[in-house]
Protein backbone atom coordinates (compact mmCIF):
# COMPACT_ATOMS: atom_id res chain seq x y z
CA UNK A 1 -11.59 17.30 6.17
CA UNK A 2 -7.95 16.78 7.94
CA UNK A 3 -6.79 13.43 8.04
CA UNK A 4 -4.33 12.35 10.78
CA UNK A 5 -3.22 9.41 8.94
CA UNK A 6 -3.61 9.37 4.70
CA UNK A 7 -1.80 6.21 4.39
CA UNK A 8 -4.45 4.16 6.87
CA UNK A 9 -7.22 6.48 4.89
CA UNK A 10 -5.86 5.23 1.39
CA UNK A 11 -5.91 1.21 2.58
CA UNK A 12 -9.39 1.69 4.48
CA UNK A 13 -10.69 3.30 0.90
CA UNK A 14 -9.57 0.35 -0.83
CA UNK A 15 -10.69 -2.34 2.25
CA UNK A 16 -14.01 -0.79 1.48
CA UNK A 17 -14.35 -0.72 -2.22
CA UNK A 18 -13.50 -4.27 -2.12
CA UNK A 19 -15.90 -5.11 0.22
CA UNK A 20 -18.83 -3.63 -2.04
CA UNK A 21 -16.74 -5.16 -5.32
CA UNK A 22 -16.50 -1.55 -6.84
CA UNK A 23 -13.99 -1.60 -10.16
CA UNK A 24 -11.91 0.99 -9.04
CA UNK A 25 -10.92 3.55 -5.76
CA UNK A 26 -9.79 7.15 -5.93
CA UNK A 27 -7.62 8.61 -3.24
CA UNK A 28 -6.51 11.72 -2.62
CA UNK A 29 -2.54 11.76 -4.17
CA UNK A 30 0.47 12.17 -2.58
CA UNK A 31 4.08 10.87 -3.20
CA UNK A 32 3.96 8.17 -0.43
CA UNK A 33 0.45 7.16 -1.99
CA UNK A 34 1.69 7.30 -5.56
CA UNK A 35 4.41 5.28 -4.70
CA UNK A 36 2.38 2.48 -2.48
CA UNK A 37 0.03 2.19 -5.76
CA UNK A 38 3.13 1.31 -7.66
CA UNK A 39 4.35 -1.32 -5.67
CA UNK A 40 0.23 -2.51 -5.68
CA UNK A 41 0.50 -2.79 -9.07
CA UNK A 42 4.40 -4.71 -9.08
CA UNK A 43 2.92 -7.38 -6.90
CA UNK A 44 -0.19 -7.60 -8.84
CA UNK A 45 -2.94 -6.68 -6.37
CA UNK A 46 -4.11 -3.91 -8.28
CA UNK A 47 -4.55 -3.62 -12.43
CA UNK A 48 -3.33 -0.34 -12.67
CA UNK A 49 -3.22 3.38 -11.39
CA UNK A 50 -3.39 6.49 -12.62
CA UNK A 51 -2.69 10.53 -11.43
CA UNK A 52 -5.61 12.62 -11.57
CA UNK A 53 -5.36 15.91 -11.85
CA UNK A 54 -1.79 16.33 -11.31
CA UNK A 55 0.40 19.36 -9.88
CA UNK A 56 -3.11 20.68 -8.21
CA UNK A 57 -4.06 20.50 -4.59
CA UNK A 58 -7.19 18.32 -6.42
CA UNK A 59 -4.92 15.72 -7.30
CA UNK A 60 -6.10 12.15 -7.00
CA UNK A 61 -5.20 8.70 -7.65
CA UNK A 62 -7.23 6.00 -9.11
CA UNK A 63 -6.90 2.18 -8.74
CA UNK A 64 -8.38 0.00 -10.50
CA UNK A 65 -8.99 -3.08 -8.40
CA UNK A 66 -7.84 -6.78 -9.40
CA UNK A 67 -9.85 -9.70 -8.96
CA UNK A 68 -8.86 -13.02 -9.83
CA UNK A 69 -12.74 -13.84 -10.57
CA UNK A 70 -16.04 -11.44 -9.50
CA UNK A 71 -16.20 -13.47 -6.16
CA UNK A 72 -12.68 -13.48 -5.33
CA UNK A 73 -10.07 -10.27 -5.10
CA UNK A 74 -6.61 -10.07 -5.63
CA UNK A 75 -6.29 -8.12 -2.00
CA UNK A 76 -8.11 -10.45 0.78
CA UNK A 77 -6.05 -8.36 3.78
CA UNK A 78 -4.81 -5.16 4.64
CA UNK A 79 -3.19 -4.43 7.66
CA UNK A 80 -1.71 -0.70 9.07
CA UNK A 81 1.42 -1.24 10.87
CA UNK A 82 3.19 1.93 11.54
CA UNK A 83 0.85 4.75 12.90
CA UNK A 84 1.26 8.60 13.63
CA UNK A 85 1.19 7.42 17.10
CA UNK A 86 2.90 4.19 17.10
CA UNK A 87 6.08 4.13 14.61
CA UNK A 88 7.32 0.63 14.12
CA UNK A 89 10.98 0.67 12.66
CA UNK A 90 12.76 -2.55 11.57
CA UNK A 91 16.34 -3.63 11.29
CA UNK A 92 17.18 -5.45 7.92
CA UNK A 93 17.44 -8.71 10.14
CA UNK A 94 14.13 -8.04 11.45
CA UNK A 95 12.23 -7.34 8.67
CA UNK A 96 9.20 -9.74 8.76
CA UNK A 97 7.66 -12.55 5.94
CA UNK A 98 3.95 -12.28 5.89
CA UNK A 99 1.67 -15.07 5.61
CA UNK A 100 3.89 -17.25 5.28
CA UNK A 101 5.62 -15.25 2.81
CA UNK A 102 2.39 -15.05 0.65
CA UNK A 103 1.61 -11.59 2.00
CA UNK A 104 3.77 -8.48 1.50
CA UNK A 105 5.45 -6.31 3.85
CA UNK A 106 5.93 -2.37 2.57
CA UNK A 107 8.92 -0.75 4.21
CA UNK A 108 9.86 3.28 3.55
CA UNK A 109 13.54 2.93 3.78
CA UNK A 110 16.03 5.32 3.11
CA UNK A 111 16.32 4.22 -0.70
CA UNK A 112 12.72 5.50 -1.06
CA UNK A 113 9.10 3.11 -0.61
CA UNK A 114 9.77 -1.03 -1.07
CA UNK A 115 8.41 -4.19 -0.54
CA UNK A 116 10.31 -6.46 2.83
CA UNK A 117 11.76 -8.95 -0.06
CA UNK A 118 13.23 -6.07 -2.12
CA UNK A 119 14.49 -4.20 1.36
CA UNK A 120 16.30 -7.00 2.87
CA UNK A 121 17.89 -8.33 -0.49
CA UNK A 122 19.44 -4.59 -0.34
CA UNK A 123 20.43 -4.99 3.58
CA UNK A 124 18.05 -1.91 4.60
CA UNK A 125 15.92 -1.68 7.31
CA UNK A 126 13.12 1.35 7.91
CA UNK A 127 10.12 1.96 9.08
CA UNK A 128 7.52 -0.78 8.79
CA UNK A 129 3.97 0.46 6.65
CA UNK A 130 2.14 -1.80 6.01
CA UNK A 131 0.74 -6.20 5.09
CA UNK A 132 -1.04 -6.72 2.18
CA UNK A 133 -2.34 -10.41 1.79
């Protein structure tokens, strides 16, 4: 199956295996997904990832999901902000707090994949991916 957009197919996978409270998500692997689970797991919304399979065109990553009790998950909001069809690019003035700067903004500068706080401490700008709440 071809998918137009992996990084909207990764956060919809994990929308929905919170929804149903599953312990964990696999998604197909990539080095933009790898590198999105890492900075899950920085900010704490996910336990932990790991490579499956790695080096084959099988490859797959697994998250295991973080809930602060069974009821209540460490990711309440996810929100695709760049698009194949739509890119949104940001200037490191313009890069934007969350939430009220309890959500996280993921940026893929030129320095590689970072969260909004960590881009505009380092005066980059780039293209806008994704909220996280």
């Amino acid at each position: 199956m071809v998918v137009t957009d992996p990084i909207a197919d990764m956060l919809t996978r994990i929308r929905n295996a919170i929804a149903v409270r599953h312990d964990s998500v696999s998604v197909p692997s990539s080095k933009m997904k790898i590198e999105l689970a890492k900075i899950l797991k920085q900010e704490g919304f996910v336990e932990d990832y790991q490579l499956l399979k790695g080096g084959t065109k099988d490859a797959a990553i697994r998250i295991v999901l973080h809930y602060r009790s069974r009821e209540e998950p460490a990711i309440t909001g996810l929100k695709r902000v760049s698009r194949p069809g739509l890119r949104v690019y940001v200037g490191k003035r313009e890069i934007p707090r969350y939430y009220g700067g309890l959500g996280v903004s993921i940026l893929s500068t030129s320095q590689g994949v970072m969260t909004g706080r960590n881009a505009w401490r380092q005066g980059l700008g780039g293209e806008l991916l994704c909220y996280l709440w």
